[in-house]
Structure formats: structure tokens, C-alpha cells
Protein backbone atom coordinates (compact mmCIF):
# COMPACT_ATOMS: atom_id res chain seq x y z
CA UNK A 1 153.29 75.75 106.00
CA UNK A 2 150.79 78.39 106.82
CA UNK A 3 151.38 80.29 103.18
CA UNK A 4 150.86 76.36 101.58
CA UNK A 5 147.51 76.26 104.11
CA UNK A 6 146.44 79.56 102.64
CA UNK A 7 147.01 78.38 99.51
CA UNK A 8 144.75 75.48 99.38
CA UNK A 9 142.00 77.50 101.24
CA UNK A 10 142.02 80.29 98.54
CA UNK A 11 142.17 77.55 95.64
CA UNK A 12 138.92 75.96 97.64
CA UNK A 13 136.97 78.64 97.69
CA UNK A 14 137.77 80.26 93.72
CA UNK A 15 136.86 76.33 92.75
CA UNK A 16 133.80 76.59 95.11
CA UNK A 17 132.86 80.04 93.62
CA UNK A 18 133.30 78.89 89.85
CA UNK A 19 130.95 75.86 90.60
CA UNK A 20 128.47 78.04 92.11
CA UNK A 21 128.49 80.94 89.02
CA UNK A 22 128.49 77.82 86.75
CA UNK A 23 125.37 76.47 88.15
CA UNK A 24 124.11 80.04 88.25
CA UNK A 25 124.67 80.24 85.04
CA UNK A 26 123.12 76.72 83.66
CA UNK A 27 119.87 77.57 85.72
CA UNK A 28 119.71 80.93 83.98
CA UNK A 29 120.16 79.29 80.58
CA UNK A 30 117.86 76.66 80.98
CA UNK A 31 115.18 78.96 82.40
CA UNK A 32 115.49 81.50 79.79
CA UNK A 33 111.97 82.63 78.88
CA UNK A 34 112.80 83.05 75.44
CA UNK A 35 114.34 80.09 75.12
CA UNK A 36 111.38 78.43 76.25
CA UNK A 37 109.16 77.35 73.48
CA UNK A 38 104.98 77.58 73.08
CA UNK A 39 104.68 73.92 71.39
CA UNK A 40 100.79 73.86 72.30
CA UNK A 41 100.11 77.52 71.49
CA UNK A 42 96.95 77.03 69.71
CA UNK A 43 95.60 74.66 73.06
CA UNK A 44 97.45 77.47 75.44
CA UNK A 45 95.65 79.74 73.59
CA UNK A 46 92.16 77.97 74.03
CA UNK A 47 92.91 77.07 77.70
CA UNK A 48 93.80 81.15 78.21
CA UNK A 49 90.42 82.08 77.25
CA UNK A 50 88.18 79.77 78.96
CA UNK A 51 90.59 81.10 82.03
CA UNK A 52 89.82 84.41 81.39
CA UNK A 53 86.03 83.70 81.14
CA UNK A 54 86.15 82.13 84.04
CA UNK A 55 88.05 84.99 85.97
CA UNK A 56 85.35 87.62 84.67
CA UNK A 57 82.53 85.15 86.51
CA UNK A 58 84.07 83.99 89.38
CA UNK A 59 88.17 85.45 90.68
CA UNK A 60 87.77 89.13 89.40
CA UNK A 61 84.00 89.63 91.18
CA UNK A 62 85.09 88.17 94.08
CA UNK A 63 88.17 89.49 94.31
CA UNK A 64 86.49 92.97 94.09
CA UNK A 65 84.36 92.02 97.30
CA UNK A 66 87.30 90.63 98.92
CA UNK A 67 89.23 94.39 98.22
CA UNK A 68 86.33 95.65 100.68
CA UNK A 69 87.12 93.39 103.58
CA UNK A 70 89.18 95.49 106.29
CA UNK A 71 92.54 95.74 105.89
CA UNK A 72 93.36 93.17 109.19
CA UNK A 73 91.33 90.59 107.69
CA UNK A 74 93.22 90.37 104.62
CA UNK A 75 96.07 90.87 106.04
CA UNK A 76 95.04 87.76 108.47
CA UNK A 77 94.02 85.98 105.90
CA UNK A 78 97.19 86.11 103.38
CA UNK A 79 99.44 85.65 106.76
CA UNK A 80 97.66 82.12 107.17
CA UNK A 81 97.83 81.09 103.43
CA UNK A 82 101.56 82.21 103.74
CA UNK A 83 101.70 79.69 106.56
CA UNK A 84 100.28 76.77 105.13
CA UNK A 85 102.79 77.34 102.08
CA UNK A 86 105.33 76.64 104.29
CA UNK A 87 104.03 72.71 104.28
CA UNK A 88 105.68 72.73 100.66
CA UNK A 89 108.06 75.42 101.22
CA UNK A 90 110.52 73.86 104.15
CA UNK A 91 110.47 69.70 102.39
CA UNK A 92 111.85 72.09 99.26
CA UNK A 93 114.48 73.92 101.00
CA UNK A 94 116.17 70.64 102.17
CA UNK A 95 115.97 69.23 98.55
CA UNK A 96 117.97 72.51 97.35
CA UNK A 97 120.07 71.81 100.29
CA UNK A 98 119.66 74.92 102.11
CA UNK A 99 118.81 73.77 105.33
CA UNK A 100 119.31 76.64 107.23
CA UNK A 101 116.18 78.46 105.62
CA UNK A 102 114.12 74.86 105.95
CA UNK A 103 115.07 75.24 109.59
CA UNK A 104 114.02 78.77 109.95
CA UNK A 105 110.84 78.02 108.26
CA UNK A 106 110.28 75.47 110.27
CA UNK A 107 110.65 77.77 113.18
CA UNK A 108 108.14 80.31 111.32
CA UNK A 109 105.70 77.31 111.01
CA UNK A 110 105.44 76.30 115.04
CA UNK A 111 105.33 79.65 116.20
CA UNK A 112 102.76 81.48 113.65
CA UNK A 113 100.28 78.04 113.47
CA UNK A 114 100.49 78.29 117.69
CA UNK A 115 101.23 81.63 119.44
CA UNK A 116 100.08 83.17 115.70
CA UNK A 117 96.38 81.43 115.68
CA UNK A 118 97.14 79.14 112.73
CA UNK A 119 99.36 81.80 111.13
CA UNK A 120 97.07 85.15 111.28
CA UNK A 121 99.43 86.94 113.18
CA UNK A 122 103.22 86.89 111.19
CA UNK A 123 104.23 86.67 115.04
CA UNK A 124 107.61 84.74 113.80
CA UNK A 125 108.91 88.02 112.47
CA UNK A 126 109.22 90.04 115.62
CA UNK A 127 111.43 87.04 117.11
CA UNK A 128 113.91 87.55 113.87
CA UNK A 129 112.81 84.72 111.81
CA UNK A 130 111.95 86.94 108.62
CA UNK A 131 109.54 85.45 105.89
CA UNK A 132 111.86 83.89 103.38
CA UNK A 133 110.26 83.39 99.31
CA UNK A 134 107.87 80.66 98.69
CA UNK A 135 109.74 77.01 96.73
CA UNK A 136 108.24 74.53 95.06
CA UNK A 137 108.56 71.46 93.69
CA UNK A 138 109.00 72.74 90.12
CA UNK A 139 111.97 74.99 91.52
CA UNK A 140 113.56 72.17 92.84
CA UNK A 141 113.43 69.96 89.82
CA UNK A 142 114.97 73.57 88.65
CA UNK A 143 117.94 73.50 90.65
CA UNK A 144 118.30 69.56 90.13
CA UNK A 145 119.40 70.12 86.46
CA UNK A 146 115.41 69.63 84.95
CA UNK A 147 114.59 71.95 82.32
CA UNK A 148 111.22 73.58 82.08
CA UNK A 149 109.84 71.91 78.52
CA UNK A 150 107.18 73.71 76.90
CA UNK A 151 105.31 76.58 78.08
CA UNK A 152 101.58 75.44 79.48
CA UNK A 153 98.60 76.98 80.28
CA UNK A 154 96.32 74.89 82.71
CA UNK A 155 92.66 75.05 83.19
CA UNK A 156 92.12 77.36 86.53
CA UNK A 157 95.59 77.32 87.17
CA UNK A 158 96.68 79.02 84.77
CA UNK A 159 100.64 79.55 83.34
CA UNK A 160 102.72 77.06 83.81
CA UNK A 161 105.57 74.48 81.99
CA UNK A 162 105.93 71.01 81.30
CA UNK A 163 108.22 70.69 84.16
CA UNK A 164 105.84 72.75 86.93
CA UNK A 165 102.84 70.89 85.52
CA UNK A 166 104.73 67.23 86.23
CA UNK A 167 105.69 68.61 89.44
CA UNK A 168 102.59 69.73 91.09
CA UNK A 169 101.30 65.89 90.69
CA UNK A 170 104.52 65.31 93.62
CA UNK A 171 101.47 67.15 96.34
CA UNK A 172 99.38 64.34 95.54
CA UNK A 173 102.25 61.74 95.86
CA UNK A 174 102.24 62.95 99.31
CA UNK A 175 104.97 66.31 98.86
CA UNK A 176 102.20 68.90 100.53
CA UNK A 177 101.12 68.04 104.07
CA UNK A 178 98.59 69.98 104.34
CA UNK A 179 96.95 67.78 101.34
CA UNK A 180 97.97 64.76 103.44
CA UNK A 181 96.06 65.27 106.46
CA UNK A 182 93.00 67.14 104.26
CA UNK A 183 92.16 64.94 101.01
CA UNK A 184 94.51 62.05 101.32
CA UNK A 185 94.04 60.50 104.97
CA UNK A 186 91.28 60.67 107.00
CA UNK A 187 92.87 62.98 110.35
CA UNK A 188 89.20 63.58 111.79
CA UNK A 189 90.29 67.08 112.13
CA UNK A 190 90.43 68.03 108.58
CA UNK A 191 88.49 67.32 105.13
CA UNK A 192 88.77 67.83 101.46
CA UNK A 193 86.76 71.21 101.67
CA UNK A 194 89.48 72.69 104.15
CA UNK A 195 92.30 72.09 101.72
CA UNK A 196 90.31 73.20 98.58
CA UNK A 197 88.92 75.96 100.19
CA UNK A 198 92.07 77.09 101.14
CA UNK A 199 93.22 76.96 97.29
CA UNK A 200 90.59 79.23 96.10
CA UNK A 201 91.00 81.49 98.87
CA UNK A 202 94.78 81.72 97.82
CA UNK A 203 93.26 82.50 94.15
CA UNK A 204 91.79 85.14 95.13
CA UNK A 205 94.01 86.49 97.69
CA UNK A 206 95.90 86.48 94.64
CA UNK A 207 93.80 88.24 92.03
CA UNK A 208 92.93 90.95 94.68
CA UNK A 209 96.34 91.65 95.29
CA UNK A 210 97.19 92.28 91.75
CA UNK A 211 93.46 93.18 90.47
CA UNK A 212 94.60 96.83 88.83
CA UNK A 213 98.05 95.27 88.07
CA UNK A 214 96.29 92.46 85.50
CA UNK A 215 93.49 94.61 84.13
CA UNK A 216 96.32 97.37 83.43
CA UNK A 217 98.16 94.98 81.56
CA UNK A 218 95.13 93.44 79.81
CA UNK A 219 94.25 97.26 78.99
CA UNK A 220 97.82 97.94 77.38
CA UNK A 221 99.10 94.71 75.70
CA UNK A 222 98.49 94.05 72.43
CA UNK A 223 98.65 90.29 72.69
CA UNK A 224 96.68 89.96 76.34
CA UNK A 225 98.35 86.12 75.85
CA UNK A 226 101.70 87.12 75.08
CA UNK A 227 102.40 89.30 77.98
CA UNK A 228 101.18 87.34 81.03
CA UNK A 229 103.32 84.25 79.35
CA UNK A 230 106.27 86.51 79.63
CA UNK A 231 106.07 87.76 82.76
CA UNK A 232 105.18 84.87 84.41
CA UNK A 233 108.29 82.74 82.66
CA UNK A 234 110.33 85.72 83.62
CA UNK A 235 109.02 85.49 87.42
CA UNK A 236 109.72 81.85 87.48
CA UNK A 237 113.36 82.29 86.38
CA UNK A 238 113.96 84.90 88.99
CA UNK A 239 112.42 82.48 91.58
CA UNK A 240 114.56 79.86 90.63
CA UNK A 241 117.47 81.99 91.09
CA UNK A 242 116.33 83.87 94.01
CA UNK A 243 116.89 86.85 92.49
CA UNK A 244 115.00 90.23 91.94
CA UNK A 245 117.08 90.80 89.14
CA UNK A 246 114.97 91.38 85.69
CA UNK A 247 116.17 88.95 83.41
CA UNK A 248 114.54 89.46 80.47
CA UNK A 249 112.48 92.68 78.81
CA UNK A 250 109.71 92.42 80.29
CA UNK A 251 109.40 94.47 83.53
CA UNK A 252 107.28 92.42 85.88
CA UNK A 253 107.61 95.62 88.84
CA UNK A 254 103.59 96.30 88.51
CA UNK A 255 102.87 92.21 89.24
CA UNK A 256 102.96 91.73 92.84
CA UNK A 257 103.46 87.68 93.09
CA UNK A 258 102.67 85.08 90.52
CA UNK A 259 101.96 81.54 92.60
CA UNK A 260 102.54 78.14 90.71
């Protein structure tokens, strides 16, 4: 009886482990960044330079001012935005069914936004809740079986697919909180300038954090174009997998985060 128990249990799990390395597999398939094709290349292509134009007015010079701030403040600062994330983050973990990182997230959340002063102090980590990556809507469509489409490059927002694109109008459903209770309702505590405020903050956060890492890469590619489409496909399969693994050619180590 026990040997026919052990049986079944061993059978359960070699089933459970095939399903999980087949879905492993599909996801890395389907996210495959050279699989995924550049139908509106000439319109990327367009969209990529008025971006960059408007990085050389407005994200790089203010990232370079934002590089001067103290080290606490940014460090504040990026602790907070990593907060608010989680508004997007936990809903996401309980689509992928993991719901013992949405709970832990949730726990991050309460503490940081109260004992942590709306999330400048990471005070969650010294109680053992450790900061777990960022998901999104598009990651979840991901993991539901949705492939990515075309490659897309948005005004301001830069890289992105089909897929990401359709799934960052799901915040304006209602998926984000924190765009609930800003630009959707009327809370009397927040308005439409905390919530977009708090976007281009987050860009530049962002373009500070990785200012030598892009100009580098703008310095040595020969297609400028080319390479950020590649490494940011190739950073949106690993977060899809939550993996670190490179999957592809292109070594991404010099690119610090890429946020959709």
C-alpha cells in the first residue's frame, strides 16, 4: 500500500514538473525576441526619434540634475515609486496565481506606505519581507497564453508590443489603484497631478539610473534603434519568466531596469 502511495505521489509530481517545463517552455517560445517581428518599423522608427529628441530636451537634462540630489533622496525617492508599483504589482501576482508573493507584497505595501512614510524607508525588508520583481499586466496576459504581436515603439513611453501596449489601457479600466483614487475618482486626497507626477518622476528615476548605461550604448551601436529593441524584448522575456537568465545575444548586464 505504502509503495502503491509512493507511486502515485512520484507520478504526481514528474506530471506536475512536465506541465510546468512545458509552460516554461511555450512562454519562452512565444516571447522569443527574435521571433518577434517589427511590422511598423518605418513608424517605430519615426516614433524612436521624436523619443530621442525629446529625451535630449527634457529626461536626459533632468536626469543629470536629478544625479546631483544626495544619495538618501534618491534613494527615498525610488523606494516610494517602488511602493506605489506595488498597486499593479500584488492584483498581478494573484492573476499568475502566486499568491504567496501577492500576499507578501501586500505586507510590503502596509508597512512601507505607514511605518515607511509612504514607502521612503524600504522598512518591510528588515522584517523579512524582501522586495520581490515588479508584474504587469502585459506579463500576465504573458503567462495566460497571449503572445506579444508586433514590436512597438510608443510616444514617451517608449518600447513596447502589441500585447503590453493593449495591456496598459487595463490601468485605466481600473487595474492600477493608484490611478483610481488620482485621475479616475474624485478621493479629495489625491488629483491627476499626483499620479502624473509620479510617472515622470519614475521616468526619470529611470533615465538617471541608467544615464551612462544608454549613452554607452547609443555611443557603440551601430543601429542606436536596433539595440535598445533587443534588449528591451530580451528584458521582457526574462521578466516573464522570472529569470536572470540571458536568453538571447544580447547582453543586457550594463541596463539596470527597463519599466513597461
Amino acid at each position: 500500500m505504502k509503495k502503491t502511495i509512493l507511486a502515485i505521489l512520484l507520478s504526481f509530481l514528474l506530471i506536475s514538473n512536465l506541465n510546468a517545463s512545458s509552460k516554461e517552455e511555450l512562454l519562452l517560445n512565444k516571447n522569443q525576441p527574435s521571433e518577434i517581428k517589427d511590422c511598423f518599423e518605418t513608424l517605430n522608427r519615426a516614433t524612436f526619434t521624436f523619443n530621442k529628441a525629446l529625451d535630449g530636451l527634457i529626461f536626459k537634462p533632468a536626469a543629470k540634475v536629478y544625479k546631483t540630489f544626495p544619495s538618501p533622496v534618491r534613494n527615498g525617492i525610488s523606494n516610494s515609486l517602488d511602493n506605489l508599483s506595488n498597486l499593479v504589482t500584488i492584483p498581478n501576482n494573484i492573476i499568475q496565481g502566486d499568491l504567496n508573493k501577492a500576499g507578501k507584497n501586500s505586507g510590503r505595501f502596509l508597512i512601507n506606505t505607514t511605518v515607511g512614510i509612504l514607502g521612503l524607508i524600504d522598512v518591510a525588508k528588515h522584517v523579512g519581507l524582501q522586495n520581490y520583481e515588479k508584474e504587469d499586466y502585459g506579463q500576465s496576459l504573458a503567462v495566460l497564453g497571449v503572445g506579444p504581436g508586433c514590436y512597438l515603439v510608443l510616444p514617451v513611453l517608449g518600447p513596447s508590443t502589441v500585447r503590453d501596449s493593449a495591456a496598459s489601457l487595463i490601468n485605466i479600466a481600473g487595474g492600477d489603484a493608484w490611478y483610481n483614487v488620482t485621475v479616475k475618482n474624485d478621493t479629495h486626497y489625491f488629483n491627476d497631478f499626483d499620479y502624473y507626477s509620479s510617472m515622470v518622476t519614475s521616468g526619470i528615476n529611470f533615465r538617471a539610473k541608467n544615464y551612462d548605461s544608454i549613452d554607452s550604448l547609443e555611443k557603440n551601436s551601430i543601429d542606436f534603434y536596433a539595440s535598445v529593441k533587443s534588449l528591451y524584448l530580451q528584458d521582457r522575456q526574462q521578466k516573464i519568466l522570472n529569470t536572470n537568465k540571458v536568453v538571447d545575444t544580447q547582453d543586457d548586464s550594463s541596463w539596470e531596469e527597463i519599466d513597461n
